[in-house]
Every structure is written in C-alpha cells, then in structure tokens.
Protein backbone atom coordinates (compact mmCIF):
# COMPACT_ATOMS: atom_id res chain seq x y z
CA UNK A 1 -1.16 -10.07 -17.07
CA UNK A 2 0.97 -9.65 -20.35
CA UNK A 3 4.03 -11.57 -18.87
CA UNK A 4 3.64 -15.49 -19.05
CA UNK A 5 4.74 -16.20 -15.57
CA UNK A 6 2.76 -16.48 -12.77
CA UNK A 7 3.10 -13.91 -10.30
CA UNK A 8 3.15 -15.90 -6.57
CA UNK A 9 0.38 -14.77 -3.67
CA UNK A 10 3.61 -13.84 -1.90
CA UNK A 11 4.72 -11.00 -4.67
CA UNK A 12 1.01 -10.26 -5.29
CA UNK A 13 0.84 -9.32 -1.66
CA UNK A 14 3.69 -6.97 -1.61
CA UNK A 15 3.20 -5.53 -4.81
CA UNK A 16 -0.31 -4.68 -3.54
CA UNK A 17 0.83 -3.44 -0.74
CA UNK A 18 3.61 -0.97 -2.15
CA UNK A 19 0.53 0.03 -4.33
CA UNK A 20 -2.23 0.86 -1.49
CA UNK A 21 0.81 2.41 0.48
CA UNK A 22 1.30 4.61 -2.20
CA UNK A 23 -2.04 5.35 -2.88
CA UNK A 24 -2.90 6.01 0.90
CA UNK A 25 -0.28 9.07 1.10
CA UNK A 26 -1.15 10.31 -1.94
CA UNK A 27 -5.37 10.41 -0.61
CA UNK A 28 -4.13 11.26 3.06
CA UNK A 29 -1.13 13.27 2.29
CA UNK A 30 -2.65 16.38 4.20
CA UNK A 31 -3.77 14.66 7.17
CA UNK A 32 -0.62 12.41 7.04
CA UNK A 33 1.38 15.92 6.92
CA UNK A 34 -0.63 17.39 9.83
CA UNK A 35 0.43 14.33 12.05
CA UNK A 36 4.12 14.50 10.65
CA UNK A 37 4.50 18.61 11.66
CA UNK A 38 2.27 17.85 15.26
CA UNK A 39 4.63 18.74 18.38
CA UNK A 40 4.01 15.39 19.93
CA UNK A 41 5.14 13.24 16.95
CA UNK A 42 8.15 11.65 17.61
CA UNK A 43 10.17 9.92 14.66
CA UNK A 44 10.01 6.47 16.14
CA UNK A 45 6.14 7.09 15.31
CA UNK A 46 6.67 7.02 11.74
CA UNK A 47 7.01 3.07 12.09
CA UNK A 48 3.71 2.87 13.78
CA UNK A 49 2.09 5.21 11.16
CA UNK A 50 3.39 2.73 8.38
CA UNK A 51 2.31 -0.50 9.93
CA UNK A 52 -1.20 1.31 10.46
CA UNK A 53 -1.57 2.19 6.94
CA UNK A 54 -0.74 -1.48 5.83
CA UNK A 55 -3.11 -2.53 8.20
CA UNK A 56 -5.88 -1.43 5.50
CA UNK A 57 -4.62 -3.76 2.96
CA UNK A 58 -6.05 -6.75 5.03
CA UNK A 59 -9.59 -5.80 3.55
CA UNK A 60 -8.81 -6.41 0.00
CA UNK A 61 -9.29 -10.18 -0.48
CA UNK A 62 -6.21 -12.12 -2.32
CA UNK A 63 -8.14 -12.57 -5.31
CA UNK A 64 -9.36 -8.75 -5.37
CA UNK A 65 -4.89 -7.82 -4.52
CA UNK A 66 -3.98 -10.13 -7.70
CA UNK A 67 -6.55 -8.45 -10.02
CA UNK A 68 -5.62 -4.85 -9.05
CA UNK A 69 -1.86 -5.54 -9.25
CA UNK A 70 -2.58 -7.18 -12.74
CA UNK A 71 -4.50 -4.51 -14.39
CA UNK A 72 -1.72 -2.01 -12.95
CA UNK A 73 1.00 -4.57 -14.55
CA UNK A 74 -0.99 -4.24 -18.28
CA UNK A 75 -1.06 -0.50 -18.12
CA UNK A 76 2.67 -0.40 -18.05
C-alpha cells in the first residue's frame, strides 16, 4: 500500500466488502435484474438479497481481503 498507515482488519473488511459487492452486481447484474423485475419480489427482499451477496465474502480469507484491497489502493 502507498500510504504509510496501516489499514485495520476492521476497514480491510469493509473495504473488501464494498469491493466484492460491487463486483457481484456488476458479474450478476442480469440475473440480479431478473429477480428485481420478478412479480413475487417484494422490496423488503432487497435486504435479504444484499446480506446474501455479502455472505460470499466469508470465503476470502483476511489475509487474501487485505491483499486485494491493497493492490486496488496502489492502482489509484
């Protein structure tokens, strides 16, 4: 990382996470779409979509999180 200060586990984790949830709806953005426009889906849904999608961050180790948010923070 190009900054001097340590980032902590806590702002790795989120920063990760705002990353993979962006990444997600960009890959899924069809699908995600398709759900979104279904006749069922109800807007209190969109909470449970969100917490779903975050759920995928738990296989990324906190280790493999800090690297990927550090090579993001150098290509700035």
């Amino acid at each position: 990382m190009s900054d001097s200060k340590q980032m902590s586990q806590q702002e790795v984790a989120s920063e990760f996470t705002s990353y993979y949830l962006q990444r997600a709806t960009k890959e899924f953005a069809e699908d995600l779409d398709k759900v979104r426009t279904a006749d069922d889906f109800k807007n209190d849904a969109i909470h449970l979509l969100v917490n779903a999608l975050q759920q995928g961050t738990a296989l990324f180790s906190p280790e493999e999180q800090r690297r990927i948010v550090e090579s993001g923070a150098e290509r700035k």
